[in-house]
PDB file of N, CA and C in Angstrom:
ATOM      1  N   UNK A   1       0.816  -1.190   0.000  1.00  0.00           N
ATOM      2  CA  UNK A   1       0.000   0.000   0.000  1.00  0.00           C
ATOM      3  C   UNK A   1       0.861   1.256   0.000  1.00  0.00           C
ATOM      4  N   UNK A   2       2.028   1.352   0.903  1.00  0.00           N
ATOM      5  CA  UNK A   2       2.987   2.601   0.593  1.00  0.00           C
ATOM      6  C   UNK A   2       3.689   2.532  -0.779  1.00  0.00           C
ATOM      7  N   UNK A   3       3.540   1.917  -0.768  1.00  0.00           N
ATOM      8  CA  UNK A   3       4.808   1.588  -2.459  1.00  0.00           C
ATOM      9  C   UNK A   3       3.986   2.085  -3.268  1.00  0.00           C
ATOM     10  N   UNK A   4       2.285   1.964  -3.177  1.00  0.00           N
ATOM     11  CA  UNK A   4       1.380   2.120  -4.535  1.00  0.00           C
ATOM     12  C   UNK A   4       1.770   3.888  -4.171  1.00  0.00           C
ATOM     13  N   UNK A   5       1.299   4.612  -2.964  1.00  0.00           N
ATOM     14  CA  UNK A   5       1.056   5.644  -2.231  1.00  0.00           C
ATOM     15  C   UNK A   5       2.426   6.896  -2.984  1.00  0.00           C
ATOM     16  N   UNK A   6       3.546   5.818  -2.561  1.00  0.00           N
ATOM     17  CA  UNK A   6       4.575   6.936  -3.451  1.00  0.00           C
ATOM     18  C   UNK A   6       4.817   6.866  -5.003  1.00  0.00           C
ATOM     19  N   UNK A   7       4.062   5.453  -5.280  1.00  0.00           N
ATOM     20  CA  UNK A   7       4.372   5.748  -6.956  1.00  0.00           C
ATOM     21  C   UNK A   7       3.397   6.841  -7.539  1.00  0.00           C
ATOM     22  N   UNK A   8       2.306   6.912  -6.766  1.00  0.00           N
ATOM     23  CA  UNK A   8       1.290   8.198  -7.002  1.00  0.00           C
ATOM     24  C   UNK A   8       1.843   9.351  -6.807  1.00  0.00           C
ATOM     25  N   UNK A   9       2.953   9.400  -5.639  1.00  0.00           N
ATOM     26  CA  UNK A   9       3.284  10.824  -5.275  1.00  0.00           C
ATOM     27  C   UNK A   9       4.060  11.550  -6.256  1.00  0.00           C
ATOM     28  N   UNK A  10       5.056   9.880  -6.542  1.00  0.00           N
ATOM     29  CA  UNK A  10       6.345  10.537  -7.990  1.00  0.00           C
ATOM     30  C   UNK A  10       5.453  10.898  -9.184  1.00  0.00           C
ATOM     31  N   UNK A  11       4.734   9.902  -9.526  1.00  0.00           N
ATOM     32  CA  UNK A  11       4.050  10.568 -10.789  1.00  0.00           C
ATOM     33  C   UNK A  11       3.156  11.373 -11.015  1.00  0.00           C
ATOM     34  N   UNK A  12       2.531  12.260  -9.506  1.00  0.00           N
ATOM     35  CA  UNK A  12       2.166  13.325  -9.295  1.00  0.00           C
ATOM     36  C   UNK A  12       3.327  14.210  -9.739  1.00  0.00           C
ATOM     37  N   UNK A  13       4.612  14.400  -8.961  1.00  0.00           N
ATOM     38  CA  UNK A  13       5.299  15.364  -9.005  1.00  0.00           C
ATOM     39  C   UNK A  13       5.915  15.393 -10.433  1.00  0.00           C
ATOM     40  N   UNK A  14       5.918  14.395 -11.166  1.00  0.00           N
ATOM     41  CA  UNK A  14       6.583  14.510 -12.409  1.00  0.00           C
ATOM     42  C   UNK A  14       5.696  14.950 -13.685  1.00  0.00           C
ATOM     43  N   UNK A  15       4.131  14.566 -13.570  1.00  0.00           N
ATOM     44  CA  UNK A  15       3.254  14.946 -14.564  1.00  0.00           C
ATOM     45  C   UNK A  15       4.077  16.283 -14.647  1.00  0.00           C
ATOM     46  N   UNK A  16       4.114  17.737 -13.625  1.00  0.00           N
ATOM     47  CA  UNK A  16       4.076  19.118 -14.298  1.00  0.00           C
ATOM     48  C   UNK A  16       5.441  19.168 -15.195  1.00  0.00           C
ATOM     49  N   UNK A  17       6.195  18.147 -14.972  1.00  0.00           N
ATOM     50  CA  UNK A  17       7.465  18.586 -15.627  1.00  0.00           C
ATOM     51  C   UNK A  17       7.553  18.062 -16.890  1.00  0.00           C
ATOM     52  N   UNK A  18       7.002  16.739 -16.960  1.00  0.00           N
ATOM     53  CA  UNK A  18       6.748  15.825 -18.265  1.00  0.00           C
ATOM     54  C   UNK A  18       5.646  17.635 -19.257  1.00  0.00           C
ATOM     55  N   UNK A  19       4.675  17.534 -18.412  1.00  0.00           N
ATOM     56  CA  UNK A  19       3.858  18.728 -19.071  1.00  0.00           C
ATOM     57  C   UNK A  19       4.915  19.702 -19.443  1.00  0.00           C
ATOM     58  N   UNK A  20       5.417  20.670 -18.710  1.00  0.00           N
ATOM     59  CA  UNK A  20       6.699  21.685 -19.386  1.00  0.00           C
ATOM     60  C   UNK A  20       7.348  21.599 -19.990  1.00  0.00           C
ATOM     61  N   UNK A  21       7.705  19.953 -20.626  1.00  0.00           N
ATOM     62  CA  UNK A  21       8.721  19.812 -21.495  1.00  0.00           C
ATOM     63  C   UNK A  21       7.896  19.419 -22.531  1.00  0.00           C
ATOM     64  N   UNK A  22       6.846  18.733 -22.552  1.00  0.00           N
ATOM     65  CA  UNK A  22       6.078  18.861 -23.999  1.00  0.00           C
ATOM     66  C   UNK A  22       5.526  20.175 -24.572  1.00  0.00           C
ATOM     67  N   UNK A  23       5.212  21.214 -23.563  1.00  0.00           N
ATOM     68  CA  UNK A  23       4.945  22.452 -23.923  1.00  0.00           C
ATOM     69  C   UNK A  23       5.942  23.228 -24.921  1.00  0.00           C
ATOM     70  N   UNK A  24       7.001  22.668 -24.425  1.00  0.00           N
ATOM     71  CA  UNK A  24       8.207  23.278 -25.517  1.00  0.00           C
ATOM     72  C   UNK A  24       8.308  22.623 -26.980  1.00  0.00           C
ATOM     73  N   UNK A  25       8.117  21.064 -26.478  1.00  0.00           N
ATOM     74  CA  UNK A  25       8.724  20.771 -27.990  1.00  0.00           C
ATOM     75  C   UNK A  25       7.700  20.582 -28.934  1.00  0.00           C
ATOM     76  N   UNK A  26       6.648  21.314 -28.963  1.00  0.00           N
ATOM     77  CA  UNK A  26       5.435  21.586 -29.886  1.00  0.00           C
ATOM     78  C   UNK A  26       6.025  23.113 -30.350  1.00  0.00           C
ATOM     79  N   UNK A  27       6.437  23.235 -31.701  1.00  0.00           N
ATOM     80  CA  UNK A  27       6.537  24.557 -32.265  1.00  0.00           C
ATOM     81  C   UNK A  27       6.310  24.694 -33.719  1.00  0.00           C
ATOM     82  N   UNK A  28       5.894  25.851 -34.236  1.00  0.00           N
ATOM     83  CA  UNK A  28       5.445  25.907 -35.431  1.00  0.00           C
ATOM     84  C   UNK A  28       6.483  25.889 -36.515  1.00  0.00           C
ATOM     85  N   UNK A  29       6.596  25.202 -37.104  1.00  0.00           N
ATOM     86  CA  UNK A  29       7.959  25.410 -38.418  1.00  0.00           C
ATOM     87  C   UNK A  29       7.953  26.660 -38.962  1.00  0.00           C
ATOM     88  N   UNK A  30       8.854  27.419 -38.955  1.00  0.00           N
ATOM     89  CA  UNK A  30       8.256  28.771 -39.955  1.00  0.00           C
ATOM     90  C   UNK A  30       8.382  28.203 -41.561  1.00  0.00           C
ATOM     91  N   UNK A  31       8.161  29.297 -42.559  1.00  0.00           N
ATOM     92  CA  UNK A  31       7.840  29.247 -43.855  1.00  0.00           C
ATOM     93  C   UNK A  31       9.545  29.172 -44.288  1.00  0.00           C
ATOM     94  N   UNK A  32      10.702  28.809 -44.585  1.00  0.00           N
ATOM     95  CA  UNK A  32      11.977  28.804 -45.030  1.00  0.00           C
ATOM     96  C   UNK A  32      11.967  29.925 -46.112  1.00  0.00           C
ATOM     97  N   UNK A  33      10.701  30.471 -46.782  1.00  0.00           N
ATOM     98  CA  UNK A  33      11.276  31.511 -48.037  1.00  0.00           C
ATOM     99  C   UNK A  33      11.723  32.582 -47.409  1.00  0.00           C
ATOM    100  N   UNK A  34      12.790  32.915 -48.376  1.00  0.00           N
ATOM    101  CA  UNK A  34      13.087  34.274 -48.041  1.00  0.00           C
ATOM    102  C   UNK A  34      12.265  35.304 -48.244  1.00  0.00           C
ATOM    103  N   UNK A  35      12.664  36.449 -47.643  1.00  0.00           N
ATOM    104  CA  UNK A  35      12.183  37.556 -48.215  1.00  0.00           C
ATOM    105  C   UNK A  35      12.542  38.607 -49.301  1.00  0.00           C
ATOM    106  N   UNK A  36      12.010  38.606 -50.048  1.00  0.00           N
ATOM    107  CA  UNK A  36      12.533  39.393 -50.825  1.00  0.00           C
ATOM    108  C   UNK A  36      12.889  40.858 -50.736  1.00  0.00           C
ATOM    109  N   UNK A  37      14.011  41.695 -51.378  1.00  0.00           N
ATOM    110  CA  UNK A  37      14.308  42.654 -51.767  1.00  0.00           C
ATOM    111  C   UNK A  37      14.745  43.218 -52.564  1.00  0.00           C
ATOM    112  N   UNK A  38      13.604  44.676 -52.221  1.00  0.00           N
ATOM    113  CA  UNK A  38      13.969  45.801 -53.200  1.00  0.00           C
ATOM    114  C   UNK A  38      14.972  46.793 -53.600  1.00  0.00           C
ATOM    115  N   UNK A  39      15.914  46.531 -54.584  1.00  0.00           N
ATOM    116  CA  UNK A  39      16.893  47.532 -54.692  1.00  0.00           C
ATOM    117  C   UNK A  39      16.460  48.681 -55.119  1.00  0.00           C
ATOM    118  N   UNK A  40      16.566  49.985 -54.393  1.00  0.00           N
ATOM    119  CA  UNK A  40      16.220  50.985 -54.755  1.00  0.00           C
ATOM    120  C   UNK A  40      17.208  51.597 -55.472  1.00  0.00           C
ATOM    121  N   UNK A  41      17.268  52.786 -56.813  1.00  0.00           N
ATOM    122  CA  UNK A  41      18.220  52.921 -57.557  1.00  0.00           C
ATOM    123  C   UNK A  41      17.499  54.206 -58.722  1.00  0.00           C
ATOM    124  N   UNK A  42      18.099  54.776 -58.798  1.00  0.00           N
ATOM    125  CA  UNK A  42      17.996  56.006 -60.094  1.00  0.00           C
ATOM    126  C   UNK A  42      18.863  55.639 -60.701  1.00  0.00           C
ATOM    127  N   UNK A  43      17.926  55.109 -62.263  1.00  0.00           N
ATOM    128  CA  UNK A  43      18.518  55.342 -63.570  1.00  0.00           C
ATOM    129  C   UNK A  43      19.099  56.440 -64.053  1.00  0.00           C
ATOM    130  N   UNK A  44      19.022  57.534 -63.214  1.00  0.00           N
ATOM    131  CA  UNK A  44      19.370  59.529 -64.385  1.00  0.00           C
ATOM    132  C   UNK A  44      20.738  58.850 -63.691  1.00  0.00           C
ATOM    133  N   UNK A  45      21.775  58.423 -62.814  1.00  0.00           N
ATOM    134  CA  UNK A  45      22.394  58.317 -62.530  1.00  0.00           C
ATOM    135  C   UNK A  45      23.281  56.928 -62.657  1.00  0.00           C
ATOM    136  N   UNK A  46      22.924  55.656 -62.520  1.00  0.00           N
ATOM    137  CA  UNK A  46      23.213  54.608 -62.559  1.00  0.00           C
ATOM    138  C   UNK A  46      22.289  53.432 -63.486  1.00  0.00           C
ATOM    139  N   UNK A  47      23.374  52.559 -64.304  1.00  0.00           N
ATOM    140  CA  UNK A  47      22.185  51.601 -64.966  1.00  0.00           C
ATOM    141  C   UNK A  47      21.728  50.618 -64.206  1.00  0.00           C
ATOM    142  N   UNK A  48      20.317  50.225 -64.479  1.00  0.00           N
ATOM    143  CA  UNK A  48      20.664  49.309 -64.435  1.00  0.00           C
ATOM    144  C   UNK A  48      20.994  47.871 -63.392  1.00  0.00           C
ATOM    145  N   UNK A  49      20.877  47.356 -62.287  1.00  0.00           N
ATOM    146  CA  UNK A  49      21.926  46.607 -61.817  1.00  0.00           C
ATOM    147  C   UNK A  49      21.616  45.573 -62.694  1.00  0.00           C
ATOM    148  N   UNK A  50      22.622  44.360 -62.779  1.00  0.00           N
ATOM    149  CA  UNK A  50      22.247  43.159 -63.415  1.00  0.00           C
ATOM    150  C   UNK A  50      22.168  41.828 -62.274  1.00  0.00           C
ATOM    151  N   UNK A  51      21.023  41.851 -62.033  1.00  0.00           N
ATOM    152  CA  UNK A  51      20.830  40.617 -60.657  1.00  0.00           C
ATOM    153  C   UNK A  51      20.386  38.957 -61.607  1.00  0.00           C
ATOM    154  N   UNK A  52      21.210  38.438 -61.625  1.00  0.00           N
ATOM    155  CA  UNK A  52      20.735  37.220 -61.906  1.00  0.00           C
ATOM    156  C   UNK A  52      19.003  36.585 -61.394  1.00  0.00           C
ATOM    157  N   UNK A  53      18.486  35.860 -62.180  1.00  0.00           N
ATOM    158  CA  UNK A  53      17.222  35.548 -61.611  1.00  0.00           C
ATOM    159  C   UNK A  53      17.449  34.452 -60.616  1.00  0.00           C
ATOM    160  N   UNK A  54      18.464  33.326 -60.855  1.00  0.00           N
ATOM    161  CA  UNK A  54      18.261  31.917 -60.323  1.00  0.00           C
ATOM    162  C   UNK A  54      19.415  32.430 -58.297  1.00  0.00           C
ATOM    163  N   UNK A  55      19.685  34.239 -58.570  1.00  0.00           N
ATOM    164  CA  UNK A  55      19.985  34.339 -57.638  1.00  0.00           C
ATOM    165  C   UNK A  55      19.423  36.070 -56.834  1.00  0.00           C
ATOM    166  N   UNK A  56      18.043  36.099 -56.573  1.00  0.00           N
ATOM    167  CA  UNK A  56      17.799  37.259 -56.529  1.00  0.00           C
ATOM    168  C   UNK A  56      18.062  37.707 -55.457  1.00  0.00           C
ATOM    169  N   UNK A  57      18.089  39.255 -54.813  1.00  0.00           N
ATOM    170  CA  UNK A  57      18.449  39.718 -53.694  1.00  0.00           C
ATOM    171  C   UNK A  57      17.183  39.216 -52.635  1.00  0.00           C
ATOM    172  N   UNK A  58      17.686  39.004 -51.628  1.00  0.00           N
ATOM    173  CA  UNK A  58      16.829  38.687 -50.255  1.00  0.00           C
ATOM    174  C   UNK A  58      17.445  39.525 -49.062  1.00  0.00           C
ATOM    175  N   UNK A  59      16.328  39.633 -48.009  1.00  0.00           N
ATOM    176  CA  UNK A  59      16.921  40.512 -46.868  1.00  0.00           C
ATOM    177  C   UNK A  59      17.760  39.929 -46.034  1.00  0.00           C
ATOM    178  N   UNK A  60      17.648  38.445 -45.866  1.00  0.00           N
ATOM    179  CA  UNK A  60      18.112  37.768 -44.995  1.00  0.00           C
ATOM    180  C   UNK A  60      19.613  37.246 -45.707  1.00  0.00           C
ATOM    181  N   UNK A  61      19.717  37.267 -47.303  1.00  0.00           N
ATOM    182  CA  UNK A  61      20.752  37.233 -48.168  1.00  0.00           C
ATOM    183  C   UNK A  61      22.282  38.478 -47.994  1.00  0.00           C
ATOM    184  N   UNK A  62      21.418  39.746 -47.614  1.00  0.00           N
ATOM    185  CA  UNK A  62      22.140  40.950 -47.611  1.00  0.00           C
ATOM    186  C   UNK A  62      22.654  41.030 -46.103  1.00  0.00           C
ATOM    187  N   UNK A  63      21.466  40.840 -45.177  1.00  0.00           N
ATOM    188  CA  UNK A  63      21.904  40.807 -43.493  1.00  0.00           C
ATOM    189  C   UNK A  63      23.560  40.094 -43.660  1.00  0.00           C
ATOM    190  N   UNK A  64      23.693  38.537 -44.335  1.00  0.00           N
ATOM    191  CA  UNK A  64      24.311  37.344 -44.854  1.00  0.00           C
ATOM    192  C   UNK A  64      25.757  37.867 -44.957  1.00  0.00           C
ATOM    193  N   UNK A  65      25.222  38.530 -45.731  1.00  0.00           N
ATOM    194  CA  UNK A  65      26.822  39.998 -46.880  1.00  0.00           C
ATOM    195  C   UNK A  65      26.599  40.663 -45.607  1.00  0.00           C
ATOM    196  N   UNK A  66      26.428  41.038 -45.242  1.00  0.00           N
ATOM    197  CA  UNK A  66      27.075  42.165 -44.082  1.00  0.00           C
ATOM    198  C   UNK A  66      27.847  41.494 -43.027  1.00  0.00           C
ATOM    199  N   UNK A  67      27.287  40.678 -42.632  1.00  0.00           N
ATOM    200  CA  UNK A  67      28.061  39.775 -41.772  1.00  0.00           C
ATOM    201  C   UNK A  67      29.347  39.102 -41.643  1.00  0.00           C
ATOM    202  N   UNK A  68      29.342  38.698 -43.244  1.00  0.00           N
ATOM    203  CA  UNK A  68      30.508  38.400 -43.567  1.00  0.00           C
ATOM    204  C   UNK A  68      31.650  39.488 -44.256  1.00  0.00           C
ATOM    205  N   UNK A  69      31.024  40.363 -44.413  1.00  0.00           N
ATOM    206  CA  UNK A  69      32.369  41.228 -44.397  1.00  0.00           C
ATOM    207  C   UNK A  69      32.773  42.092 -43.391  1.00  0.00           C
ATOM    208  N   UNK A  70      32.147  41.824 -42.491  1.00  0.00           N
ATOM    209  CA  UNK A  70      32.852  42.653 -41.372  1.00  0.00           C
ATOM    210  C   UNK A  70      33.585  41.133 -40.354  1.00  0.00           C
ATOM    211  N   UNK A  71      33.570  39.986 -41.054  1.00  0.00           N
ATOM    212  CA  UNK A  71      34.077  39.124 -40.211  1.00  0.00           C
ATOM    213  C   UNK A  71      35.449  38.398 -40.143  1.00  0.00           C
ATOM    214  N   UNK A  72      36.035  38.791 -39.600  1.00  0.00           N
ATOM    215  CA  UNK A  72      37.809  38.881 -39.609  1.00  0.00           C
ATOM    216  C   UNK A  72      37.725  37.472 -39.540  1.00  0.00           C
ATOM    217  N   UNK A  73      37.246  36.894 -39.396  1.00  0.00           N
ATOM    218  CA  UNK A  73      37.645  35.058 -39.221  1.00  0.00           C
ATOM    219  C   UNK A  73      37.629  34.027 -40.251  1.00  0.00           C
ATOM    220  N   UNK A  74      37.311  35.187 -41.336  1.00  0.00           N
ATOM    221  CA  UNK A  74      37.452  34.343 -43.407  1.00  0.00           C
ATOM    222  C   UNK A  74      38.503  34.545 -43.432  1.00  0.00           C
ATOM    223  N   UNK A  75      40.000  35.457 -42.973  1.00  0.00           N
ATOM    224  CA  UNK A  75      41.198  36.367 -43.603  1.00  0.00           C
ATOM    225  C   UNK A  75      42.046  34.499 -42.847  1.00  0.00           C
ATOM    226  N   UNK A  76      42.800  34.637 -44.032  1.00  0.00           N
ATOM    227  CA  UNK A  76      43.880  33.527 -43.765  1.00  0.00           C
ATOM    228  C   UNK A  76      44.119  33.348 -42.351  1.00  0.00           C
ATOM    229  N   UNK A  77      44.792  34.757 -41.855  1.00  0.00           N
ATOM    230  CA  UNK A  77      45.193  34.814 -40.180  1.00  0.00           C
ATOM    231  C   UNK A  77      44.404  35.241 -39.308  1.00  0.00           C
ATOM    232  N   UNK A  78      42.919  35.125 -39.865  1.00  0.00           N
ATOM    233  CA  UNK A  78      41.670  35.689 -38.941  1.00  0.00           C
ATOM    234  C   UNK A  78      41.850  37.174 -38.146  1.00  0.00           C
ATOM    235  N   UNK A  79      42.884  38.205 -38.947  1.00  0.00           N
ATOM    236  CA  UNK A  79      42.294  39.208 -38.144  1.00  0.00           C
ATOM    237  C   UNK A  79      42.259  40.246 -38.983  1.00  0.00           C
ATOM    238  N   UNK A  80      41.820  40.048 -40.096  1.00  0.00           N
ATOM    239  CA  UNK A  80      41.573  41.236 -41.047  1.00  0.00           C
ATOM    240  C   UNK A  80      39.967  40.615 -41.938  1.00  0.00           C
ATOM    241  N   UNK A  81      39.290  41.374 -41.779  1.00  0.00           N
ATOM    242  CA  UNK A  81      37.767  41.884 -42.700  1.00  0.00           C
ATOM    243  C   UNK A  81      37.562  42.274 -43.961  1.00  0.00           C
ATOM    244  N   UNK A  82      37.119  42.329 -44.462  1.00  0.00           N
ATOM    245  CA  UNK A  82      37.401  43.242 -45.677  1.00  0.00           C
ATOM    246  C   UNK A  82      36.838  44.342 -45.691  1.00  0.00           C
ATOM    247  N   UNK A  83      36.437  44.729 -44.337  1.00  0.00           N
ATOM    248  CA  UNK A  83      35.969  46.160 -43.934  1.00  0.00           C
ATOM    249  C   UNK A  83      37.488  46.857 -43.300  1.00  0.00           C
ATOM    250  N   UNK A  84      38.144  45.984 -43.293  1.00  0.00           N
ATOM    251  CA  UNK A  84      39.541  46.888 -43.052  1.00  0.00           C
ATOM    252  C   UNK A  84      39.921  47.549 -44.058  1.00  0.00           C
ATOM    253  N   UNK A  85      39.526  47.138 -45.493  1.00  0.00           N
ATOM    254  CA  UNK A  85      40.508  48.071 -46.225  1.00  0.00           C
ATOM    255  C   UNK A  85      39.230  48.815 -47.540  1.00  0.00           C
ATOM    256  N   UNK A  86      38.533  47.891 -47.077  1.00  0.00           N
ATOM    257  CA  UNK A  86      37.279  48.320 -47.934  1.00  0.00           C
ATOM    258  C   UNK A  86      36.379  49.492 -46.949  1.00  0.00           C
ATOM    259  N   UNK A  87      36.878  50.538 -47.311  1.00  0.00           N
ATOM    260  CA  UNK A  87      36.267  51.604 -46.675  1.00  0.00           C
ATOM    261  C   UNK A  87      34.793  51.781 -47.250  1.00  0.00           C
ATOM    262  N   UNK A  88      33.991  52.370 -46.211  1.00  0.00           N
ATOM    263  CA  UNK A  88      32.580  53.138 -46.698  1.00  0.00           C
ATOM    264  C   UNK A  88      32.814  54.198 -47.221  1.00  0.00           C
ATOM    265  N   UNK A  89      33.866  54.863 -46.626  1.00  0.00           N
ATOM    266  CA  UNK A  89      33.700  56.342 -46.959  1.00  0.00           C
ATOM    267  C   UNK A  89      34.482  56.250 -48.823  1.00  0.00           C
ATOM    268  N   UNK A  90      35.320  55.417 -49.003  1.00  0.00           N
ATOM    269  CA  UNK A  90      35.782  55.168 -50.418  1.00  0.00           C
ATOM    270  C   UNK A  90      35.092  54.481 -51.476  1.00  0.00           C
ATOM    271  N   UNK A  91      33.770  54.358 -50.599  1.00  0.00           N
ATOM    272  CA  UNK A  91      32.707  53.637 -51.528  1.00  0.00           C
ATOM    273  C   UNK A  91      32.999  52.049 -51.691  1.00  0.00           C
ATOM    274  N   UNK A  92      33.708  51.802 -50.253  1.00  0.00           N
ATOM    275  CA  UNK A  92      33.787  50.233 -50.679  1.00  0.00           C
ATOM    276  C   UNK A  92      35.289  49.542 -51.412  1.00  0.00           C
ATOM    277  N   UNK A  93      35.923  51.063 -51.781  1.00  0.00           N
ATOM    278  CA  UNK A  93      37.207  50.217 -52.493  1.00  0.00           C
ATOM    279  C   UNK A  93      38.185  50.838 -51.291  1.00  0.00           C
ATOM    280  N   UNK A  94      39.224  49.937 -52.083  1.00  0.00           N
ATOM    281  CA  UNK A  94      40.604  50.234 -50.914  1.00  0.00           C
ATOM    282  C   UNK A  94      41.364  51.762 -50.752  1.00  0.00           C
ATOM    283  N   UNK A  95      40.433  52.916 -51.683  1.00  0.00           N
ATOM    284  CA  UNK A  95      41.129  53.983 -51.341  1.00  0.00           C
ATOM    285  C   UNK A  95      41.828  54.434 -52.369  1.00  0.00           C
ATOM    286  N   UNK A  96      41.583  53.828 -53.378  1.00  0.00           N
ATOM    287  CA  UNK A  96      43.029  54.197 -54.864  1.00  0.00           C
ATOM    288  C   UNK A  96      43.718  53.404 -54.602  1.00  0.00           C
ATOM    289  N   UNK A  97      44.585  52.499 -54.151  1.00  0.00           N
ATOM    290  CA  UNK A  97      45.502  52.427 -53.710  1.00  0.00           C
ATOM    291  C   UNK A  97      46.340  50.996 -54.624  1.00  0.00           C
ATOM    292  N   UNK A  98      47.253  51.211 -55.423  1.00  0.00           N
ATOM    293  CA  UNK A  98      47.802  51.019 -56.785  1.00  0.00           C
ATOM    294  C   UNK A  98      47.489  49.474 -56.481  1.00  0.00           C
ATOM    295  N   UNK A  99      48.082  48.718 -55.666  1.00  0.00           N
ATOM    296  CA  UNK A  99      48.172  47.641 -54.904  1.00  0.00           C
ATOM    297  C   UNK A  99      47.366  46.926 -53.501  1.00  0.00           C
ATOM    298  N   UNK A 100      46.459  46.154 -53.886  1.00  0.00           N
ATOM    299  CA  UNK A 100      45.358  45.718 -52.088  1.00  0.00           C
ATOM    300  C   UNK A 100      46.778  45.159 -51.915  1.00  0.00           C
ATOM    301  N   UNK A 101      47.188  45.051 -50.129  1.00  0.00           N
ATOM    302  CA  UNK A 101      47.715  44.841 -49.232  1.00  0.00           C
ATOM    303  C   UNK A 101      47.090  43.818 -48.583  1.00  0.00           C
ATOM    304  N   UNK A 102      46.869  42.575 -48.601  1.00  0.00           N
ATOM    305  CA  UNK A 102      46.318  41.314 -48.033  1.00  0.00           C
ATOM    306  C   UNK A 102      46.538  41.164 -46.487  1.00  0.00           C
ATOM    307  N   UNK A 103      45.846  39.839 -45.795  1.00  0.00           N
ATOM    308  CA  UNK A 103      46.437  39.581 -44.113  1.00  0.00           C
ATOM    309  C   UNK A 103      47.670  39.673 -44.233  1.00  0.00           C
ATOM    310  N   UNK A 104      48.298  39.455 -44.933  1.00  0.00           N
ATOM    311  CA  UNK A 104      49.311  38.663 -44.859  1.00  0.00           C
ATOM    312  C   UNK A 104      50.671  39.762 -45.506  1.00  0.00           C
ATOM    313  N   UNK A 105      50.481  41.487 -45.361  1.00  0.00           N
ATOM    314  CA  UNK A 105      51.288  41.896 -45.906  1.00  0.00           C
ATOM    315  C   UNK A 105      51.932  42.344 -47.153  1.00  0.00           C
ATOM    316  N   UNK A 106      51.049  41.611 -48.140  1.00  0.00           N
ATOM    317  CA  UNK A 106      52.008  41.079 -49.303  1.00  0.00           C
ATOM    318  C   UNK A 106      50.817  41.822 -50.631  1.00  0.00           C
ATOM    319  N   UNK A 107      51.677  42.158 -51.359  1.00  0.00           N
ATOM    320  CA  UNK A 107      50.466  42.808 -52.686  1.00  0.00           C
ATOM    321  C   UNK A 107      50.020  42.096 -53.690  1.00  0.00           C
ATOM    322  N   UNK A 108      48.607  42.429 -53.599  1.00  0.00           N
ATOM    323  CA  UNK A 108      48.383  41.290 -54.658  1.00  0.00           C
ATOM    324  C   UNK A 108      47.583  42.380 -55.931  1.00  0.00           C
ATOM    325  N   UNK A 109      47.891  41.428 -56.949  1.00  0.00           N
ATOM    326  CA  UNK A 109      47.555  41.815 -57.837  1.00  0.00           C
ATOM    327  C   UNK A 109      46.445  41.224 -59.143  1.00  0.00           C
ATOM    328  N   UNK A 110      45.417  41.836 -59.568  1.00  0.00           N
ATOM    329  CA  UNK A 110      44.482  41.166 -60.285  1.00  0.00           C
ATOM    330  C   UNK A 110      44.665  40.929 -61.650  1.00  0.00           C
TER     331      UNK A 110
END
């Protein structure tokens, strides 16, 4: 009779937790498409972009690109970005500068 008494008590005390953990692992899948985006752009000034179709811009694509270029841990010796030399204020290029200067010191050339 005690033995029945505490197997009631444990599986009293365990229903709420068995319950809290099924509460979690019920979740809705989201939808995987991306979202799309709009490049905004004046033609009186610029043509044009040419975006491939089988690769169009997405928001979660661009978040993607931002991420990775500010992330020093692609550079051979992980501590250069390509926001190190790729300035904003130069529009993204290295500045004029006859020769890019790599992690690694050394000039490379295209």
């Amino acid at each position: 009779m005690l033995s029945k008494l505490k197997n009631k008590k444990v599986a009293l005390l365990l229903l709420p937790g068995i319950y809290f953990l099924l509460s979690f692992s019920y979740y809705q899948i989201q939808d995987d498409k991306p979202t799309p985006y709009s490049l905004p752009y004046d033609t009186a000034y610029l043509p044009k972009p040419n975006i491939p179709l089988d690769n169009p811009l997405t928001v979660e694509g661009i978040a993607l690109g931002r991420l990775l270029f500010y992330d020093s841990l692609l550079s051979v010796n992980k501590t250069q970005s390509c926001a190190s030399c790729h300035k904003q204020e130069f529009y993204f290029t290295d500045g004029g500068k006859d020769f890019s200067i790599g992690a690694l010191n050394m000039p490379w050339r295209l």
